[in-house]
Protein backbone atom coordinates (compact mmCIF):
# COMPACT_ATOMS: atom_id res chain seq x y z
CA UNK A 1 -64.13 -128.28 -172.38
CA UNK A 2 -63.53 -124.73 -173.62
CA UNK A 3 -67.32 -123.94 -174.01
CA UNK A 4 -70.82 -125.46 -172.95
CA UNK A 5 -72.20 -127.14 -175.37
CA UNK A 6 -76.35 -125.46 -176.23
CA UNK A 7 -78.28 -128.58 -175.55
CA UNK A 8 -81.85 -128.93 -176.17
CA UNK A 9 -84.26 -130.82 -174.06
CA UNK A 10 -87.54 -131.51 -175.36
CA UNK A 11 -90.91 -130.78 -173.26
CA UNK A 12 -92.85 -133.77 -173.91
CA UNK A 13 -95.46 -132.55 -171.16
CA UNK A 14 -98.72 -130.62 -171.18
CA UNK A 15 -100.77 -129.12 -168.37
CA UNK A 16 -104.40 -129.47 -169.68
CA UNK A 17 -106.34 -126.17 -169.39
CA UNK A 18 -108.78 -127.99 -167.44
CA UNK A 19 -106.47 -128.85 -164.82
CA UNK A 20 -104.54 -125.44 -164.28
CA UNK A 21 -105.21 -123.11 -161.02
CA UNK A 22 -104.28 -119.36 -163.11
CA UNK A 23 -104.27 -116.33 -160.54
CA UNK A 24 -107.79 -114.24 -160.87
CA UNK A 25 -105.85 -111.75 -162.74
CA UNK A 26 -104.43 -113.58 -165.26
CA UNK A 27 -105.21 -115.33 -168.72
CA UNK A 28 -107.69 -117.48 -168.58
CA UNK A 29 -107.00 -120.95 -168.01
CA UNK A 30 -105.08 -122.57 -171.37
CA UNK A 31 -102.54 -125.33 -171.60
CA UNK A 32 -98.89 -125.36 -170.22
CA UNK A 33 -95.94 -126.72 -171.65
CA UNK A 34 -94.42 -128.76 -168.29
CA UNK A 35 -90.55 -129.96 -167.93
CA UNK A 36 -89.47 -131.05 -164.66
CA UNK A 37 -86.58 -129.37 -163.41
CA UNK A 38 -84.04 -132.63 -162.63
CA UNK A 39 -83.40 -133.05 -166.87
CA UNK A 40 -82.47 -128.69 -166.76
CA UNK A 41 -80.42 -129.42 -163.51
CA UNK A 42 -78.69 -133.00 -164.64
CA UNK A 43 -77.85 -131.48 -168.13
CA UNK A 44 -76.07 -128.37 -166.45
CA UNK A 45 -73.94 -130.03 -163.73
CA UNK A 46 -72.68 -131.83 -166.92
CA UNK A 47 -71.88 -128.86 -168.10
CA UNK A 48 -74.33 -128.02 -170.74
CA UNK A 49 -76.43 -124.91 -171.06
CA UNK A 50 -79.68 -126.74 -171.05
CA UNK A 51 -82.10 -124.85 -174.35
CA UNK A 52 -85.93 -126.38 -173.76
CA UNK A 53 -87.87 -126.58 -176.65
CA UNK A 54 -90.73 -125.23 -177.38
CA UNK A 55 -93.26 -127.99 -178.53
CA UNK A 56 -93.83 -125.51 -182.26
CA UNK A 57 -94.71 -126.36 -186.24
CA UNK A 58 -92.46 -128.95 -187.77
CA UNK A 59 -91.41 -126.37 -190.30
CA UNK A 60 -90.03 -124.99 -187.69
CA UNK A 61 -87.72 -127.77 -185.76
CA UNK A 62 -84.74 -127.39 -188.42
CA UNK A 63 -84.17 -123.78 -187.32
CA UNK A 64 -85.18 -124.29 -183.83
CA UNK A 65 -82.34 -126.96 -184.02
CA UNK A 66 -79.73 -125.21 -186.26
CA UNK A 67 -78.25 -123.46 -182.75
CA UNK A 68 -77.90 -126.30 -180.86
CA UNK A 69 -74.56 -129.40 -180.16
CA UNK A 70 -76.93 -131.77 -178.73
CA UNK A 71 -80.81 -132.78 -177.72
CA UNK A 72 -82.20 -134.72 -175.12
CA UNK A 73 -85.06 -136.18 -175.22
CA UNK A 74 -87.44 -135.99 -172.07
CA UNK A 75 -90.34 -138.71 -170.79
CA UNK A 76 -93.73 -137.82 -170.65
CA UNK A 77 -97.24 -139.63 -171.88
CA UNK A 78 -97.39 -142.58 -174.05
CA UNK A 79 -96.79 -142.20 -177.59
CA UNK A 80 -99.60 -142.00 -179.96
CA UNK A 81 -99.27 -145.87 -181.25
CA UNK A 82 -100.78 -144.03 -184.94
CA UNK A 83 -97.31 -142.71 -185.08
CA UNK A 84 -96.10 -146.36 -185.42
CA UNK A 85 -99.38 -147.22 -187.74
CA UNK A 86 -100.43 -149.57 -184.64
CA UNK A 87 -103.96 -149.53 -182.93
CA UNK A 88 -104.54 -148.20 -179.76
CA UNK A 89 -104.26 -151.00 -176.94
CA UNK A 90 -107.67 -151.06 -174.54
CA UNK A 91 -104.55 -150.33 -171.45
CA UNK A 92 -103.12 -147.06 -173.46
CA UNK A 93 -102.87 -144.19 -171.31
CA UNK A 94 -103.47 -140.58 -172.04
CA UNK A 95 -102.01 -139.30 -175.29
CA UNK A 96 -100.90 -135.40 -176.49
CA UNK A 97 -100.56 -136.47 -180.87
CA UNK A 98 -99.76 -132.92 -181.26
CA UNK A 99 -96.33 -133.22 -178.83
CA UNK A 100 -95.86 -136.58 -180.90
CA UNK A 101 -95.48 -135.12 -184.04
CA UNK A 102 -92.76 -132.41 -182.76
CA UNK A 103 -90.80 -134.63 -181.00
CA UNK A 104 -90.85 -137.21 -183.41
CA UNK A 105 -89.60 -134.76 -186.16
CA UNK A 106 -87.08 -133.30 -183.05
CA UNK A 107 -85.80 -136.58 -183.30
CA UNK A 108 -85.70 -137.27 -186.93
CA UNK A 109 -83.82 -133.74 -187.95
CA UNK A 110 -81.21 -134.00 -184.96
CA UNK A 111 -80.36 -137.53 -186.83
CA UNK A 112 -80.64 -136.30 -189.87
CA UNK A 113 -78.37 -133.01 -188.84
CA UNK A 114 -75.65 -135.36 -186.96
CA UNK A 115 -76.88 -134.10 -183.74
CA UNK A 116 -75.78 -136.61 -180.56
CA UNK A 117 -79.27 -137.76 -179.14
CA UNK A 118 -79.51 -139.37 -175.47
CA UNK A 119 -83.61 -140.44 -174.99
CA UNK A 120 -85.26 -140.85 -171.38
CA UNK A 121 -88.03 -143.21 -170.85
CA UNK A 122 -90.66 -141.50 -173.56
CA UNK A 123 -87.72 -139.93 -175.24
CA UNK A 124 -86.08 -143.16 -175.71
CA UNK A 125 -88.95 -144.75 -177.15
CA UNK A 126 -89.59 -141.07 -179.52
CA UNK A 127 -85.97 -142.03 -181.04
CA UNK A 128 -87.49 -145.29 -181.99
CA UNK A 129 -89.98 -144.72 -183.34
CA UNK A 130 -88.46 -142.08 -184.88
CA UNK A 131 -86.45 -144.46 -186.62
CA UNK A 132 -89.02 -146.65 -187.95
CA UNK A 133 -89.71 -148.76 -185.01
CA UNK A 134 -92.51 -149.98 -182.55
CA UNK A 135 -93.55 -149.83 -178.85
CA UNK A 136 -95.23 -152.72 -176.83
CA UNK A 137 -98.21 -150.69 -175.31
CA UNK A 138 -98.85 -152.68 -172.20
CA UNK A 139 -95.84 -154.18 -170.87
CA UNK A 140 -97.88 -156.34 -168.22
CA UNK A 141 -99.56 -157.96 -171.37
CA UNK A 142 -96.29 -159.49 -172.55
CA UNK A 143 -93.77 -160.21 -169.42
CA UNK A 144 -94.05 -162.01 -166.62
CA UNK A 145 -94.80 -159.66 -163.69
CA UNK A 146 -92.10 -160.43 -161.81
CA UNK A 147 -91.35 -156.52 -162.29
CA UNK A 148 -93.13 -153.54 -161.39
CA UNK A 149 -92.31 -151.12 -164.12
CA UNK A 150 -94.17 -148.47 -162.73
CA UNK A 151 -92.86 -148.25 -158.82
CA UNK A 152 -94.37 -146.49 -156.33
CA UNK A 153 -91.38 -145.36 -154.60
CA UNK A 154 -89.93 -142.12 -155.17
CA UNK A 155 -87.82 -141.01 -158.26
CA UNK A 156 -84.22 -140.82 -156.68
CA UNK A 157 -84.87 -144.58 -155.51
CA UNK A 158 -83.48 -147.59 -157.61
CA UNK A 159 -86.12 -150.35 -157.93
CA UNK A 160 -84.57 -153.22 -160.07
CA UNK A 161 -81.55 -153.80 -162.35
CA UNK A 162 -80.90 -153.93 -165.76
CA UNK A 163 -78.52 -155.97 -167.48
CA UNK A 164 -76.44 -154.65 -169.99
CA UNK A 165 -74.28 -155.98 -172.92
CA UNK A 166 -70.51 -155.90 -172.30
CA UNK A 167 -69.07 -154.19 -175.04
CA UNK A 168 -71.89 -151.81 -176.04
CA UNK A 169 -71.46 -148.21 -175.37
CA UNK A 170 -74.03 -148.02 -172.49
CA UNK A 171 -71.56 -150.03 -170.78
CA UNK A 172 -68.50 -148.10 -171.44
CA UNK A 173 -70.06 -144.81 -170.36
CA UNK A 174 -71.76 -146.34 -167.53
CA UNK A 175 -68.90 -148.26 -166.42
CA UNK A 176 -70.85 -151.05 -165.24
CA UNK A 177 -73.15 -153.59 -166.57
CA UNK A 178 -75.20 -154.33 -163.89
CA UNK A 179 -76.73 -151.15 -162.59
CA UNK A 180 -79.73 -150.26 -160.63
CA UNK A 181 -82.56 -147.95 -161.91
CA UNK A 182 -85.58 -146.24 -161.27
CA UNK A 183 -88.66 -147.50 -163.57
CA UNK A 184 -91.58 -145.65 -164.14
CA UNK A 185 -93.31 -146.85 -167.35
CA UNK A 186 -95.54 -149.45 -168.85
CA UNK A 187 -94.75 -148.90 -172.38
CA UNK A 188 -91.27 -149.96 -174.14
CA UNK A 189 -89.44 -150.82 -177.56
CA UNK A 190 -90.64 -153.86 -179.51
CA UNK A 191 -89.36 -153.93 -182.89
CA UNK A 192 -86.64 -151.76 -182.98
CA UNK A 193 -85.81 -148.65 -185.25
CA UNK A 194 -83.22 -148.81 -187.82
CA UNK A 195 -79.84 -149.19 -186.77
CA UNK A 196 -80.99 -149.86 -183.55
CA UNK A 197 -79.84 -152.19 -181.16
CA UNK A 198 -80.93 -153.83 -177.93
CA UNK A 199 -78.23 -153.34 -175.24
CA UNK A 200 -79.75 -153.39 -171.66
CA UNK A 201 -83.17 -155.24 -170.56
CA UNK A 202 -84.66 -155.54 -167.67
CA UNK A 203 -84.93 -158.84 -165.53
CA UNK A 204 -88.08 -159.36 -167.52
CA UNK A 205 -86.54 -159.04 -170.74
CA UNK A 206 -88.27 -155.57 -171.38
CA UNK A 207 -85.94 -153.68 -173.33
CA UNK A 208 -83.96 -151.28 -171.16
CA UNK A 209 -81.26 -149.59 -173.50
CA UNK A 210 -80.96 -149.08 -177.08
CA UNK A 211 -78.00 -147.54 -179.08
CA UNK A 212 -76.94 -146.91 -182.90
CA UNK A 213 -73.17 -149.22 -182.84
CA UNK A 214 -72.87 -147.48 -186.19
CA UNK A 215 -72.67 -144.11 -185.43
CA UNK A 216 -70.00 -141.77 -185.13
CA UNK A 217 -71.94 -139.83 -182.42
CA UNK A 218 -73.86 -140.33 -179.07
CA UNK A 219 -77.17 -142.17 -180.17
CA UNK A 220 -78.40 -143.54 -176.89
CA UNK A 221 -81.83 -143.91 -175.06
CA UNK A 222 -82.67 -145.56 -171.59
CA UNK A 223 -85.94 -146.75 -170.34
CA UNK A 224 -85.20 -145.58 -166.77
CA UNK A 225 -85.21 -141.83 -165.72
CA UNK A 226 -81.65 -141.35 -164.88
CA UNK A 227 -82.20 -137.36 -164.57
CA UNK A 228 -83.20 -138.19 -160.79
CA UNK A 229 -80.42 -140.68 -160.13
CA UNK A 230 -78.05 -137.69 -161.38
CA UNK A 231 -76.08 -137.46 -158.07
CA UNK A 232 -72.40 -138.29 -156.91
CA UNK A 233 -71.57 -141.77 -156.92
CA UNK A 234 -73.91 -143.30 -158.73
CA UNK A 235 -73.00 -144.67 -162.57
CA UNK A 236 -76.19 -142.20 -164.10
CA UNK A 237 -74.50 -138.61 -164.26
CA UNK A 238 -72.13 -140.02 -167.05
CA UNK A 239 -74.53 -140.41 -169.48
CA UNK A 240 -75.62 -136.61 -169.67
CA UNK A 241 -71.57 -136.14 -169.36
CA UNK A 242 -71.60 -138.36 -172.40
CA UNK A 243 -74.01 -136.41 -174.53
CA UNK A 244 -72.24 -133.03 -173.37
CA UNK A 245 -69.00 -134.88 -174.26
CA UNK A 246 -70.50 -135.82 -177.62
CA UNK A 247 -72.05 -132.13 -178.27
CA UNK A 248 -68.35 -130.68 -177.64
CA UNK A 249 -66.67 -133.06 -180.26
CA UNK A 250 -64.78 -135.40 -177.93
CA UNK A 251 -64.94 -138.52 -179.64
CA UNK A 252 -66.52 -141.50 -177.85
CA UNK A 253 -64.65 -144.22 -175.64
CA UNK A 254 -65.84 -147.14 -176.97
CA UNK A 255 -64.32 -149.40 -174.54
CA UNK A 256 -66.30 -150.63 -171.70
């Protein structure tokens, strides 16, 4: 790799005004754009220079994204189910609809530009949507409960396993199809986006891992947050190498 890839990584997370300690001598208190530091950290030890994005206009996301080889797309709140023409479920938890409609166009203009996309947990379900697709609201109102999607246990610890399709290119950059994951959600895809497809679910069936098999590029979101599994010898560092892979022009290895 002759140069790092720019990579942008969305900041899908607001500190309300209300809930911000400013110093005496400061601004008054006004909201904060928040990003936690594993997604900067993972996407550098791949080898990217990390670029996070400023949550601005729409008008302004083409130019914002002309610079850049690659985006991530980070977690955060649930998604705004008006951005998917849905109602909003009695479980839904807070919502930012301004963040919505940046990311959402983040992730429509880095398809539309070519742009190798990898979504985490929100993100992955943002590149859904983004794509013309749907979210279940409530997972506990449609699986079983033999899985707690929203653990208690620390980040870096893997709760349950996800299944994923031989074949797919999760697998192949993963190199395993069986892998253990962190889960800290309660929303996930339902209908998917087009030229979407379903490659990794949960033990529940929730839907774990989706990819675009069409694509010349790295399209590729996972439920779990695999920026705090990034460490040596586990499977999860791959897939930011994959998107900084993707952002230099290597082609993909399609063969799990």
């Amino acid at each position: 790799m002759q140069s790092r890839p720019l990579v942008g990584v969305t900041t899908s997370e607001v500190r309300r005004a209300e809930r911000t300690r400013p110093l005496p001598e400061g601004e008054p208190p006004q909201h904060e754009m928040a990003l936690g530091m594993p997604y900067v950290r993972a996407l550098a030890r791949a080898g990217a220079v990390p670029v996070v994005l400023p949550p601005l206009g729409i008008e302004a996301v083409p130019r914002l994204l002309g610079c850049l080889q690659g985006v991530c797309l980070s977690g955060g709140p649930d998604l705004d189910p008006a951005a998917y023409g849905a109602k909003p479920a009695p479980e839904l938890g807070p919502t930012e609809p301004t963040l919505d409609v940046f990311e959402l166009e983040v992730a429509r203009v880095a398809d539309a530009m070519g742009l190798p996309i990898f979504g985490i947990c929100r993100g992955a379900q943002a590149l859904n949507v983004a794509r013309g697709g749907t979210l279940h609201q409530h997972l506990p109102a449609v699986t079983d409960h033999s899985i707690d999607h929203r653990q208690t246990a620390p980040g870096w610890e893997e709760t349950h396993t996800v299944r994923i399709e031989p074949g797919s290119r999760l697998a192949a950059i993963l190199g395993t199809t069986e892998p253990h994951v962190n889960s800290f959600h309660h929303q996930a895809a339902d209908r998917l986006g087009r030229g979407l497809r379903a490659v990794a679910w949960a033990p529940d069936g929730t839907v774990e891992g989706i990819e675009d098999p069409g694509a010349d590029r790295l399209v590729l979101g996972v439920q779990w947050h695999a920026e705090t599994l990034d460490r040596v010898g586990q499977p999860h560092p791959r897939l930011f190498e994959a998107l900084v892979a993707a952002a230099s022009g290597e082609r993909l290895n399609l063969a799990a």
